[in-house]
PDB file of N, CA and C in Angstrom:
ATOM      1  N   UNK A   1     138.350-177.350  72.517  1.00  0.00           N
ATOM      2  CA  UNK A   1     137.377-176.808  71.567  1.00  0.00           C
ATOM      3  C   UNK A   1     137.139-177.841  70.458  1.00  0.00           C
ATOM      4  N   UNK A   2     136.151-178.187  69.985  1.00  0.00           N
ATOM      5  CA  UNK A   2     136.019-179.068  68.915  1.00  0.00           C
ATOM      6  C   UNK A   2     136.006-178.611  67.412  1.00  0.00           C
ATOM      7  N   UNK A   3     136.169-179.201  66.784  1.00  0.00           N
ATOM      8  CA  UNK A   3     136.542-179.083  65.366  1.00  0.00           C
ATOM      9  C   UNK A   3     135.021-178.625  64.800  1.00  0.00           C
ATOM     10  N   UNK A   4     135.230-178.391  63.323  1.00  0.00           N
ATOM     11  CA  UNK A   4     134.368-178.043  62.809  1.00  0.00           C
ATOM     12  C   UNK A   4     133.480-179.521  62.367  1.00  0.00           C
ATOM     13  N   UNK A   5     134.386-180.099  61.890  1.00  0.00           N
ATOM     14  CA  UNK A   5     134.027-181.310  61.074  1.00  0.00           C
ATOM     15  C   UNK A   5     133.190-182.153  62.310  1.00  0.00           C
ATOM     16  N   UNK A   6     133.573-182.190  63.706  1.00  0.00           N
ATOM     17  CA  UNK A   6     132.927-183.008  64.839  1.00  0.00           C
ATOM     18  C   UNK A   6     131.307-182.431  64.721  1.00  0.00           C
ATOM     19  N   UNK A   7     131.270-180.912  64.708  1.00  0.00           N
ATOM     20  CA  UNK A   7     129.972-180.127  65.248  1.00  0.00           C
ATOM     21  C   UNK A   7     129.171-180.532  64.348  1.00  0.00           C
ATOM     22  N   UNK A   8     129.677-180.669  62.683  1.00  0.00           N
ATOM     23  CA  UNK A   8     129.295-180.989  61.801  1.00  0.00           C
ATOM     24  C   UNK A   8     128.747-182.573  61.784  1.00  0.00           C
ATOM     25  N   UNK A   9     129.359-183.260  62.046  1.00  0.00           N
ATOM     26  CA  UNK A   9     128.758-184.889  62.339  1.00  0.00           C
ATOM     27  C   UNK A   9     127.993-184.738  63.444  1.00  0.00           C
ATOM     28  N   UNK A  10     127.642-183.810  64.385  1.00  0.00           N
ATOM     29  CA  UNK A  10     127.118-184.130  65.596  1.00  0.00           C
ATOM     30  C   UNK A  10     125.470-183.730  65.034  1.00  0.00           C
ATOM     31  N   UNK A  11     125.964-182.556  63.883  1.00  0.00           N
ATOM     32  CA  UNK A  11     124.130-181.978  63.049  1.00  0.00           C
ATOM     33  C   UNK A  11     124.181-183.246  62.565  1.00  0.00           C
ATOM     34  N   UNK A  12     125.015-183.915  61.764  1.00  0.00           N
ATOM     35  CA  UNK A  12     124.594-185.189  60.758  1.00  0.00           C
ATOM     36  C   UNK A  12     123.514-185.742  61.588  1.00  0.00           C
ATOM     37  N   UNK A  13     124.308-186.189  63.078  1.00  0.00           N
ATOM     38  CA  UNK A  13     123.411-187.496  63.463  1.00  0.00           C
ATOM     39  C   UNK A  13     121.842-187.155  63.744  1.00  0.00           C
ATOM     40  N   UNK A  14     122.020-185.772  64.757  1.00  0.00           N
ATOM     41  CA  UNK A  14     120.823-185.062  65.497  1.00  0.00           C
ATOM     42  C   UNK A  14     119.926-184.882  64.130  1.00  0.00           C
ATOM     43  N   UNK A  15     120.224-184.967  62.937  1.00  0.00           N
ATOM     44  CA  UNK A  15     119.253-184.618  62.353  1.00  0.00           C
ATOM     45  C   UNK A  15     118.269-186.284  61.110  1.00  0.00           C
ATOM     46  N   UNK A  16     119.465-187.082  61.582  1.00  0.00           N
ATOM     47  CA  UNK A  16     118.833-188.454  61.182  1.00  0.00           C
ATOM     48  C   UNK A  16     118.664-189.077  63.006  1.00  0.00           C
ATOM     49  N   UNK A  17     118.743-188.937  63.714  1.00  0.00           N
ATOM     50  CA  UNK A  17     118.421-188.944  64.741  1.00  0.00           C
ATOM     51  C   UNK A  17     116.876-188.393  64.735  1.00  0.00           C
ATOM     52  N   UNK A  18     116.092-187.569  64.286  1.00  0.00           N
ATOM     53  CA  UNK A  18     114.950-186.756  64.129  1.00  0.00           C
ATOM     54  C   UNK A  18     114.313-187.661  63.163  1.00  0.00           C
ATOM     55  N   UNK A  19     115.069-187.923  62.031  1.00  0.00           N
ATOM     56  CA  UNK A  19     113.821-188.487  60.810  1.00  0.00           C
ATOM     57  C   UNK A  19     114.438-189.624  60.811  1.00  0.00           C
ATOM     58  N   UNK A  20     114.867-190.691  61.878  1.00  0.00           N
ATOM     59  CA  UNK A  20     114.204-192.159  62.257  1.00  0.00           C
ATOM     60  C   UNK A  20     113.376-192.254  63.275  1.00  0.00           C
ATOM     61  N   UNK A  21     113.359-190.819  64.048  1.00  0.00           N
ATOM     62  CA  UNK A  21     112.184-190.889  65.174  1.00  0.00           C
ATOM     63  C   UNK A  21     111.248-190.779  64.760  1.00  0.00           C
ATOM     64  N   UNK A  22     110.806-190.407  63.524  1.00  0.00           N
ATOM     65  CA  UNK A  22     109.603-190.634  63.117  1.00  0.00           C
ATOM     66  C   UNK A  22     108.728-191.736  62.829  1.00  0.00           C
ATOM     67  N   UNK A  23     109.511-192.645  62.510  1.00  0.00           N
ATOM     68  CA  UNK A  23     109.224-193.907  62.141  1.00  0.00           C
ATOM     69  C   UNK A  23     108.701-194.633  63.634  1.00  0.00           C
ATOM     70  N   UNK A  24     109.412-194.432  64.706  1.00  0.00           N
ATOM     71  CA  UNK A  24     109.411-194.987  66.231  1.00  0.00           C
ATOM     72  C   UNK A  24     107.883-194.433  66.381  1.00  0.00           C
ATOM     73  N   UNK A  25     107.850-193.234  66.439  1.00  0.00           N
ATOM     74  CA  UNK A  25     106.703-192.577  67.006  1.00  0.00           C
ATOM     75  C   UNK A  25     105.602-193.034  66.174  1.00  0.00           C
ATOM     76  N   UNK A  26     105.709-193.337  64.571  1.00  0.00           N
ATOM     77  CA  UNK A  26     104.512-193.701  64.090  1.00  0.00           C
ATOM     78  C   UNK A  26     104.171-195.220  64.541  1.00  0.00           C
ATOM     79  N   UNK A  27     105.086-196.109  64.690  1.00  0.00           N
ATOM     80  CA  UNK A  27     104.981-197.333  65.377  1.00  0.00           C
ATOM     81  C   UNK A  27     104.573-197.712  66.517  1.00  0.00           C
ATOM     82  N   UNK A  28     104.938-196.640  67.458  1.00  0.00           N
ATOM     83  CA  UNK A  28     103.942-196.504  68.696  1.00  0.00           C
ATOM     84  C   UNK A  28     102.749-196.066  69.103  1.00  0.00           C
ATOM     85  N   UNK A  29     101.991-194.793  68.277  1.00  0.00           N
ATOM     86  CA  UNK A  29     101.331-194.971  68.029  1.00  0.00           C
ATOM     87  C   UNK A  29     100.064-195.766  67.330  1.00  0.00           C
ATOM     88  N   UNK A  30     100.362-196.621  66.331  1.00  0.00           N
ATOM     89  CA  UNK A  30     100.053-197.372  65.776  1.00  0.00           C
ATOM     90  C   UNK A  30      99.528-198.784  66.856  1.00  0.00           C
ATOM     91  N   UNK A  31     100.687-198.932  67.660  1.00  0.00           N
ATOM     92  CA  UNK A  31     100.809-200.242  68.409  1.00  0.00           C
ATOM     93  C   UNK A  31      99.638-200.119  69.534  1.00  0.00           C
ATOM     94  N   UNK A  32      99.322-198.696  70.052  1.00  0.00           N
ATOM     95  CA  UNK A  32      98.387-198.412  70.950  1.00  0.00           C
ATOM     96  C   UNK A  32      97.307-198.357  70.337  1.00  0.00           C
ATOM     97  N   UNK A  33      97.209-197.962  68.634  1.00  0.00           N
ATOM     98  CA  UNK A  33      95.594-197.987  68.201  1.00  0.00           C
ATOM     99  C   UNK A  33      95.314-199.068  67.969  1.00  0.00           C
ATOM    100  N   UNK A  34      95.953-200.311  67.830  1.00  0.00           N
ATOM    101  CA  UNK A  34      95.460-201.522  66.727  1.00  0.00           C
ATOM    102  C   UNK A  34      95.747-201.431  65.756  1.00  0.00           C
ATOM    103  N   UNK A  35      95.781-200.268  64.843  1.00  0.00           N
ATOM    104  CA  UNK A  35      95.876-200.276  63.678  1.00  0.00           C
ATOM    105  C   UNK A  35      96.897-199.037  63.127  1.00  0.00           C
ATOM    106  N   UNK A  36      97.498-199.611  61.578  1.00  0.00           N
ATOM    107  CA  UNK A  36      98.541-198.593  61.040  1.00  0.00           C
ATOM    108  C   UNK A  36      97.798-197.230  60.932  1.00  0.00           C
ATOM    109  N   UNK A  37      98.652-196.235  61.439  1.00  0.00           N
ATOM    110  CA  UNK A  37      97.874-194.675  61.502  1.00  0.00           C
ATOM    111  C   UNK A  37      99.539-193.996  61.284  1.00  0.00           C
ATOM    112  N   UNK A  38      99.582-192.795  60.859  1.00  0.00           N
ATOM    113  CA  UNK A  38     100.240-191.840  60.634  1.00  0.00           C
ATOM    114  C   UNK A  38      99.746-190.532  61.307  1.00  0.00           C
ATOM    115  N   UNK A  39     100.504-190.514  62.806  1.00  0.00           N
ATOM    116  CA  UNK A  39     100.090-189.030  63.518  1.00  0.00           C
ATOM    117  C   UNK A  39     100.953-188.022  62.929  1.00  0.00           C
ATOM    118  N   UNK A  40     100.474-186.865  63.799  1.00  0.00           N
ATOM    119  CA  UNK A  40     100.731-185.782  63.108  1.00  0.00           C
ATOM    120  C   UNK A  40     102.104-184.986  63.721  1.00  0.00           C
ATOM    121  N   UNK A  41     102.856-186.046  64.422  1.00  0.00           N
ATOM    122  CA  UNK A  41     104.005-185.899  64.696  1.00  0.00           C
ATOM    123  C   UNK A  41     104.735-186.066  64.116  1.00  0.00           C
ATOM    124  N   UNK A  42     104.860-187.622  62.778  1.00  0.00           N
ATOM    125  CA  UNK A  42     106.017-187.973  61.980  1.00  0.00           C
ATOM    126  C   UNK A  42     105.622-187.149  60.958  1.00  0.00           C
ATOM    127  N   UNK A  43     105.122-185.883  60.656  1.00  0.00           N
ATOM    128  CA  UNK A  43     105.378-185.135  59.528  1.00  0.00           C
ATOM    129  C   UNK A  43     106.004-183.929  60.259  1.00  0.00           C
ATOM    130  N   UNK A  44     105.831-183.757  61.088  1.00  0.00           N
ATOM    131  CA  UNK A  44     106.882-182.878  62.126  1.00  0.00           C
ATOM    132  C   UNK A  44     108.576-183.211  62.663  1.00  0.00           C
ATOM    133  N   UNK A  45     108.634-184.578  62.586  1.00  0.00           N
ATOM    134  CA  UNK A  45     109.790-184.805  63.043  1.00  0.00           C
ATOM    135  C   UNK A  45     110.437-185.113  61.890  1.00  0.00           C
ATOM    136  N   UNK A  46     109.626-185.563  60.344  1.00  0.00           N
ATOM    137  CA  UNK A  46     109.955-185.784  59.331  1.00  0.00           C
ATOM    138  C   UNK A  46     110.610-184.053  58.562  1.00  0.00           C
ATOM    139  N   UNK A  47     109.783-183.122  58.869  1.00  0.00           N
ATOM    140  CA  UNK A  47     110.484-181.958  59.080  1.00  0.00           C
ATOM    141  C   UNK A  47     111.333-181.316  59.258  1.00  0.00           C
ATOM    142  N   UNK A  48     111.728-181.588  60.592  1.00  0.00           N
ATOM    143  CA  UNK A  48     112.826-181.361  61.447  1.00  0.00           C
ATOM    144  C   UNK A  48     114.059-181.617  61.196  1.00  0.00           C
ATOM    145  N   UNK A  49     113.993-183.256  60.743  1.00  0.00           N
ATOM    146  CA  UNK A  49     115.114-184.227  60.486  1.00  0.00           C
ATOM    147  C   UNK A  49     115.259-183.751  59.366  1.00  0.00           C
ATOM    148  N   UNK A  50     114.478-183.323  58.125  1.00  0.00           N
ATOM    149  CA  UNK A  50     114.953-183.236  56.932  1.00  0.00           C
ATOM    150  C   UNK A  50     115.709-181.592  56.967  1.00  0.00           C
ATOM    151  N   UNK A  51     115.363-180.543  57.330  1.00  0.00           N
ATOM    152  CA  UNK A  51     115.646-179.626  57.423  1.00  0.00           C
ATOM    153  C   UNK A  51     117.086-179.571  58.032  1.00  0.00           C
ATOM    154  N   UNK A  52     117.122-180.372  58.984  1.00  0.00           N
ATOM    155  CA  UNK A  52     118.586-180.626  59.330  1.00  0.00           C
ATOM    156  C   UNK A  52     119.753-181.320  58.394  1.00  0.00           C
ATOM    157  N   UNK A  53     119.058-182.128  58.081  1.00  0.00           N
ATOM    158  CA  UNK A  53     119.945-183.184  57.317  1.00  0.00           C
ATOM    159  C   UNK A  53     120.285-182.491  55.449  1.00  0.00           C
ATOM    160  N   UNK A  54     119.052-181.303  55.267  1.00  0.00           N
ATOM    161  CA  UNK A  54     119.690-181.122  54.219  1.00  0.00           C
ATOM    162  C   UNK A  54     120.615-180.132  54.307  1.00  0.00           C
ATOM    163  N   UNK A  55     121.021-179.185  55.409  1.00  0.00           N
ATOM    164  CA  UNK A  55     121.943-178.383  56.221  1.00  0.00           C
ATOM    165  C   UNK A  55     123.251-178.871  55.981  1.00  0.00           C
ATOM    166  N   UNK A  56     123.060-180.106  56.201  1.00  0.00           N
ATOM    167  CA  UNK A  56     124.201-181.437  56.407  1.00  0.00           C
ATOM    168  C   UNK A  56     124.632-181.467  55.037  1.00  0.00           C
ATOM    169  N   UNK A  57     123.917-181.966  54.430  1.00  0.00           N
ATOM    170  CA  UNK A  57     124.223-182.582  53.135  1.00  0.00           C
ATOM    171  C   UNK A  57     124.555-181.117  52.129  1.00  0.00           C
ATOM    172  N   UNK A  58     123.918-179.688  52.033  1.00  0.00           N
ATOM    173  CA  UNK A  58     124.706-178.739  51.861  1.00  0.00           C
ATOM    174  C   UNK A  58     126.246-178.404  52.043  1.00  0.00           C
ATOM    175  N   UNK A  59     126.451-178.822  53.738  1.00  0.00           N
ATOM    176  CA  UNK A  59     127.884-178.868  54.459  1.00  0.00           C
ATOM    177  C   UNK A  59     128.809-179.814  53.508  1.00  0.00           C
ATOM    178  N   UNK A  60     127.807-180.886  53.056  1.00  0.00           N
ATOM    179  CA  UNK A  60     128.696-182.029  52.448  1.00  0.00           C
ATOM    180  C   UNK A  60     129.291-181.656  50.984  1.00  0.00           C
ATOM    181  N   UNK A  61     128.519-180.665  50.442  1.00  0.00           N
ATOM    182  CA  UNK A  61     128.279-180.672  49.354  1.00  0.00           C
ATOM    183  C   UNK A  61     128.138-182.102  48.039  1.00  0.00           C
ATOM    184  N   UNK A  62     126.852-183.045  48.975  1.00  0.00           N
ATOM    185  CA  UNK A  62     126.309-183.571  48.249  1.00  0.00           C
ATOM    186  C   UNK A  62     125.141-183.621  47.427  1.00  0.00           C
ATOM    187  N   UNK A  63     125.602-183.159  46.058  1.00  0.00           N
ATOM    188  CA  UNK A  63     123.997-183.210  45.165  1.00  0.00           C
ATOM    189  C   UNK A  63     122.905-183.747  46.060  1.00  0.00           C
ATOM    190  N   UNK A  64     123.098-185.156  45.243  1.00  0.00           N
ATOM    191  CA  UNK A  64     122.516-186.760  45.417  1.00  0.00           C
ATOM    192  C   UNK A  64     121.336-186.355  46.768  1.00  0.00           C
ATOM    193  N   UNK A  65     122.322-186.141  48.180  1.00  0.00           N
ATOM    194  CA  UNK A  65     121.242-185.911  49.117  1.00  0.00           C
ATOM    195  C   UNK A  65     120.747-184.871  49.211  1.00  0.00           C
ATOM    196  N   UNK A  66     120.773-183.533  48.598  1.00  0.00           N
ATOM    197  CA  UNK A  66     120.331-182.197  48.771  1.00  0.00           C
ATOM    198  C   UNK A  66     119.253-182.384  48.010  1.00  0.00           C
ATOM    199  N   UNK A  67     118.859-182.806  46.851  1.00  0.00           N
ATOM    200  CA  UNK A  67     117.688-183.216  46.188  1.00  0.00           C
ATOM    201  C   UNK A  67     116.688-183.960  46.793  1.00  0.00           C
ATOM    202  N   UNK A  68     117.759-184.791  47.314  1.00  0.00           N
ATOM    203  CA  UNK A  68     116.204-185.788  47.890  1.00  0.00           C
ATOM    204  C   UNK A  68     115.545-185.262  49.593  1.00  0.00           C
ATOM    205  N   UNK A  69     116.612-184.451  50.095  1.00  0.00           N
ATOM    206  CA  UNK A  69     116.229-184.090  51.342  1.00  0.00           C
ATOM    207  C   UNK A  69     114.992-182.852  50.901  1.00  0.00           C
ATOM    208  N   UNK A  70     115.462-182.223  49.886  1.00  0.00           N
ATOM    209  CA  UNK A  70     114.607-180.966  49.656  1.00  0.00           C
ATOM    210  C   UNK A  70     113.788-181.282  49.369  1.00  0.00           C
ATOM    211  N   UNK A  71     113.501-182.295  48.240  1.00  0.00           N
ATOM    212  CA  UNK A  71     112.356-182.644  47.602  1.00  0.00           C
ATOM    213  C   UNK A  71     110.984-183.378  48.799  1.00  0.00           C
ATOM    214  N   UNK A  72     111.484-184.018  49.350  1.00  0.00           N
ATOM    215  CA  UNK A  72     110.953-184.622  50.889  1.00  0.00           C
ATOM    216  C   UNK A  72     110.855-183.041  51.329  1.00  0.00           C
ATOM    217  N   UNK A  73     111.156-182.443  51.866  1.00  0.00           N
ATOM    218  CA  UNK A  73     110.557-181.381  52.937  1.00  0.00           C
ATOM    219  C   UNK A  73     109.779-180.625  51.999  1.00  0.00           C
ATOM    220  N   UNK A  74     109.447-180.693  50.890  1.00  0.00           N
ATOM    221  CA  UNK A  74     108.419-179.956  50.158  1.00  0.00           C
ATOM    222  C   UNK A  74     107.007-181.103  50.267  1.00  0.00           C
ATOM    223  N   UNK A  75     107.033-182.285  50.266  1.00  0.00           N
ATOM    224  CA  UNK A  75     106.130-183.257  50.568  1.00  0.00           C
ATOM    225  C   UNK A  75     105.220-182.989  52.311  1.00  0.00           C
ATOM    226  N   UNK A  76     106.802-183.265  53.244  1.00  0.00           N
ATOM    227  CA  UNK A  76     106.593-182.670  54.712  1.00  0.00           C
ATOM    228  C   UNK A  76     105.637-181.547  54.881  1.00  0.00           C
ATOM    229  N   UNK A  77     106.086-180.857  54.011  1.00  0.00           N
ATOM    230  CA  UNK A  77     105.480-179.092  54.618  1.00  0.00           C
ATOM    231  C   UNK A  77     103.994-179.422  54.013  1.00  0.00           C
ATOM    232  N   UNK A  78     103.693-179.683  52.959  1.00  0.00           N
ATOM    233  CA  UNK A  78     102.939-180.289  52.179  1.00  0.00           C
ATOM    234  C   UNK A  78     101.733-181.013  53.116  1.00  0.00           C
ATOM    235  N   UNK A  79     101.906-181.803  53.190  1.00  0.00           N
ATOM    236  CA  UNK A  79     100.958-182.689  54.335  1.00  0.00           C
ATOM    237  C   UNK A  79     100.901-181.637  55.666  1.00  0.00           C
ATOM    238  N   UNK A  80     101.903-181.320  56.338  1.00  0.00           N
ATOM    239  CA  UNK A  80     101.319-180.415  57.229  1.00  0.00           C
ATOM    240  C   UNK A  80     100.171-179.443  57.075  1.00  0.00           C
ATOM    241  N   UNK A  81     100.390-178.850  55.764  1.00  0.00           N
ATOM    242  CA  UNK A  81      99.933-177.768  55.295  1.00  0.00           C
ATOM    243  C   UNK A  81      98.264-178.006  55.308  1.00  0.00           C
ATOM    244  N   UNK A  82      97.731-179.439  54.412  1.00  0.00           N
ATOM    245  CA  UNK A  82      97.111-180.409  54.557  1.00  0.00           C
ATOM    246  C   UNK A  82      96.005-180.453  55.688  1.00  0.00           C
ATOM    247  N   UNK A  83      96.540-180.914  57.011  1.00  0.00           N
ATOM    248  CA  UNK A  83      96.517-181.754  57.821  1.00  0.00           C
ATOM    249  C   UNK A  83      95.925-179.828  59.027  1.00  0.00           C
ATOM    250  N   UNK A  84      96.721-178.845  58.901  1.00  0.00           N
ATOM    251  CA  UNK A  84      96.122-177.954  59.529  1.00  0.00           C
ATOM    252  C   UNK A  84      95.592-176.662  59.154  1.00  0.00           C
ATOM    253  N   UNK A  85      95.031-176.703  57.573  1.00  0.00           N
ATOM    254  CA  UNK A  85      94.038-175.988  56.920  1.00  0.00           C
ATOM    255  C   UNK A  85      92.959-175.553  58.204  1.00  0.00           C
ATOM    256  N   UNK A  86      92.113-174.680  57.773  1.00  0.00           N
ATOM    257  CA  UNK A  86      91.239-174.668  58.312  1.00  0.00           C
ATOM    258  C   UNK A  86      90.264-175.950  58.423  1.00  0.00           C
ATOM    259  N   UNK A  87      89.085-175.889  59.581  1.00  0.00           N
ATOM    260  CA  UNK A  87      88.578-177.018  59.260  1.00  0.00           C
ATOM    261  C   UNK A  87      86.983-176.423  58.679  1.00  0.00           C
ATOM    262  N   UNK A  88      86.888-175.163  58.132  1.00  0.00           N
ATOM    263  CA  UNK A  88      85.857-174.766  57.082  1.00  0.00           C
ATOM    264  C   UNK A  88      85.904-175.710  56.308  1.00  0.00           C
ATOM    265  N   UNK A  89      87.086-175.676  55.649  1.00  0.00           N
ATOM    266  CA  UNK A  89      87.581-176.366  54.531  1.00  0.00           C
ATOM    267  C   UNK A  89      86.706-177.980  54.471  1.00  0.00           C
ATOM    268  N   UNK A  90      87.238-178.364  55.521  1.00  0.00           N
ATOM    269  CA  UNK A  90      86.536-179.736  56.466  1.00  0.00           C
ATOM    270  C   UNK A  90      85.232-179.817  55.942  1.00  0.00           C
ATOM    271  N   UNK A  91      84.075-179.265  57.039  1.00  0.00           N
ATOM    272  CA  UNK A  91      82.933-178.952  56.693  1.00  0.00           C
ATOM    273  C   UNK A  91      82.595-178.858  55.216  1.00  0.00           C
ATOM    274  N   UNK A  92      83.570-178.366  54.287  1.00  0.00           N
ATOM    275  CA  UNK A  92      83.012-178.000  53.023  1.00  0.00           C
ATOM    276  C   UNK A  92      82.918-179.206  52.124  1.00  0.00           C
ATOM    277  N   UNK A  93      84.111-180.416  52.405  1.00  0.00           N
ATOM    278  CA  UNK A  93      84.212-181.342  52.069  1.00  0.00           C
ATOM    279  C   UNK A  93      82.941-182.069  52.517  1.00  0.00           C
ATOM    280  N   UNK A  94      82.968-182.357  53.576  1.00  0.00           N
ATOM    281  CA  UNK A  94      81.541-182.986  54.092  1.00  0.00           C
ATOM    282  C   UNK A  94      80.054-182.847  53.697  1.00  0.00           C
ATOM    283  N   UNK A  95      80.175-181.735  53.317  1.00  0.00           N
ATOM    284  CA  UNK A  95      79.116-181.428  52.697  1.00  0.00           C
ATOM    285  C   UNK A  95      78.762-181.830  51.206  1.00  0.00           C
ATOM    286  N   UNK A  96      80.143-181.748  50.885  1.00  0.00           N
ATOM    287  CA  UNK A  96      79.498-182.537  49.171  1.00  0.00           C
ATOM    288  C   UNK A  96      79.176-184.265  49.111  1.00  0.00           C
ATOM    289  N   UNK A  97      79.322-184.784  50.653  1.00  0.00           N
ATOM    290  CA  UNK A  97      79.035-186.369  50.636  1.00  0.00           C
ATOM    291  C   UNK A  97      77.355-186.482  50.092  1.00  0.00           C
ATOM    292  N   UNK A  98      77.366-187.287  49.399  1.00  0.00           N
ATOM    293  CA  UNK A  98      75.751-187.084  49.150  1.00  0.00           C
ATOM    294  C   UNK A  98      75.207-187.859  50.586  1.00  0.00           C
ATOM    295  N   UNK A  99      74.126-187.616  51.222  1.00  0.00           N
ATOM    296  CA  UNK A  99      73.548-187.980  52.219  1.00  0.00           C
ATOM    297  C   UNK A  99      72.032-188.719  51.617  1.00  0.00           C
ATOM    298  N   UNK A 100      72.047-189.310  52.615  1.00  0.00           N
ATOM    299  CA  UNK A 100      70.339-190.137  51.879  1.00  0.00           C
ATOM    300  C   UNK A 100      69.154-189.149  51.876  1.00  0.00           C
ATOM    301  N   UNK A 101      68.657-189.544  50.504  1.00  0.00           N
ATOM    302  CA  UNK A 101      67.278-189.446  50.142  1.00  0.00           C
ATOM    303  C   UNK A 101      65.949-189.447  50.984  1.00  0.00           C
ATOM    304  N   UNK A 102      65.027-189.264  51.186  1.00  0.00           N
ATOM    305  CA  UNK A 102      63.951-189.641  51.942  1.00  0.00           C
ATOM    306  C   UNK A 102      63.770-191.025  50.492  1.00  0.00           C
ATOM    307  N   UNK A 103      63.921-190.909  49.244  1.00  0.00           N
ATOM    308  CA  UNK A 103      63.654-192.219  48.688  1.00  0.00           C
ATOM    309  C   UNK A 103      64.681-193.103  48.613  1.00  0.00           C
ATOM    310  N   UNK A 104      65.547-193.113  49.089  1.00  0.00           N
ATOM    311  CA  UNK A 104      66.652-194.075  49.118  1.00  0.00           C
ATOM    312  C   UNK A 104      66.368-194.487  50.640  1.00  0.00           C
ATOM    313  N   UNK A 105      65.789-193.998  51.566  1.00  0.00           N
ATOM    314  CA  UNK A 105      65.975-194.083  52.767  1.00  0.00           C
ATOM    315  C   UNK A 105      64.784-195.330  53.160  1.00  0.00           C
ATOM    316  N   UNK A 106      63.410-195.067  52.626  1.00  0.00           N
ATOM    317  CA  UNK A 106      62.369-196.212  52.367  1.00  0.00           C
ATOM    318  C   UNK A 106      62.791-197.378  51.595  1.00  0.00           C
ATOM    319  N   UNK A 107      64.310-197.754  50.953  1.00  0.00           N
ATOM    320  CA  UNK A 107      64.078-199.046  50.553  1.00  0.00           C
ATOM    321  C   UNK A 107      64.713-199.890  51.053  1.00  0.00           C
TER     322      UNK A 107
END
């Protein structure tokens, strides 16, 4: 049977295991577009990992990382939140682009 403290390092890793995969996945993606992009996976796995890791760092009872893990998954949720609004919302934005003139359009 394993210890507590093992099960406990095994969340440590699985959950920085999660939020360095984010970084991989944004890099691969990236590498297939040409260009630096942020999909909508590393705010998911950035999620994941943090939610775990501040579990961890609770277990640890470390301040230091319980702040910064929390404070990050309020950013995480944040951008998700963001990112799958409605897309009314979308449209509504778009609409305040000013679009050309018929007199801006003749010069």
């Amino acid at each position: 049977m394993m210890e507590s403290s093992s099960i406990w390092l095994a969340v440590g890793f699985l959950g920085q295991s999660l939020f360095s995969a984010r970084f991989i996945v944004q890099w691969l993606v990236s590498e297939k577009r040409r260009k630096s992009v942020t999909p909508v996976a590393f705010w998911y796995f950035s999620l994941a990992g943090g939610i775990i890791l501040l579990a961890y760092a609770v277990h640890k009872r470390d301040t230091v990382f319980m702040v910064g893990q929390a404070t990050g998954l309020l950013v995480y949720a944040r951008n998700l939140m963001l990112i799958l609004r409605p897309r009314s919302d979308a449209s509504a934005d778009a609409s305040a682009v000013p679009t050309p003139t018929s007199d801006s359009a003749d010069r």
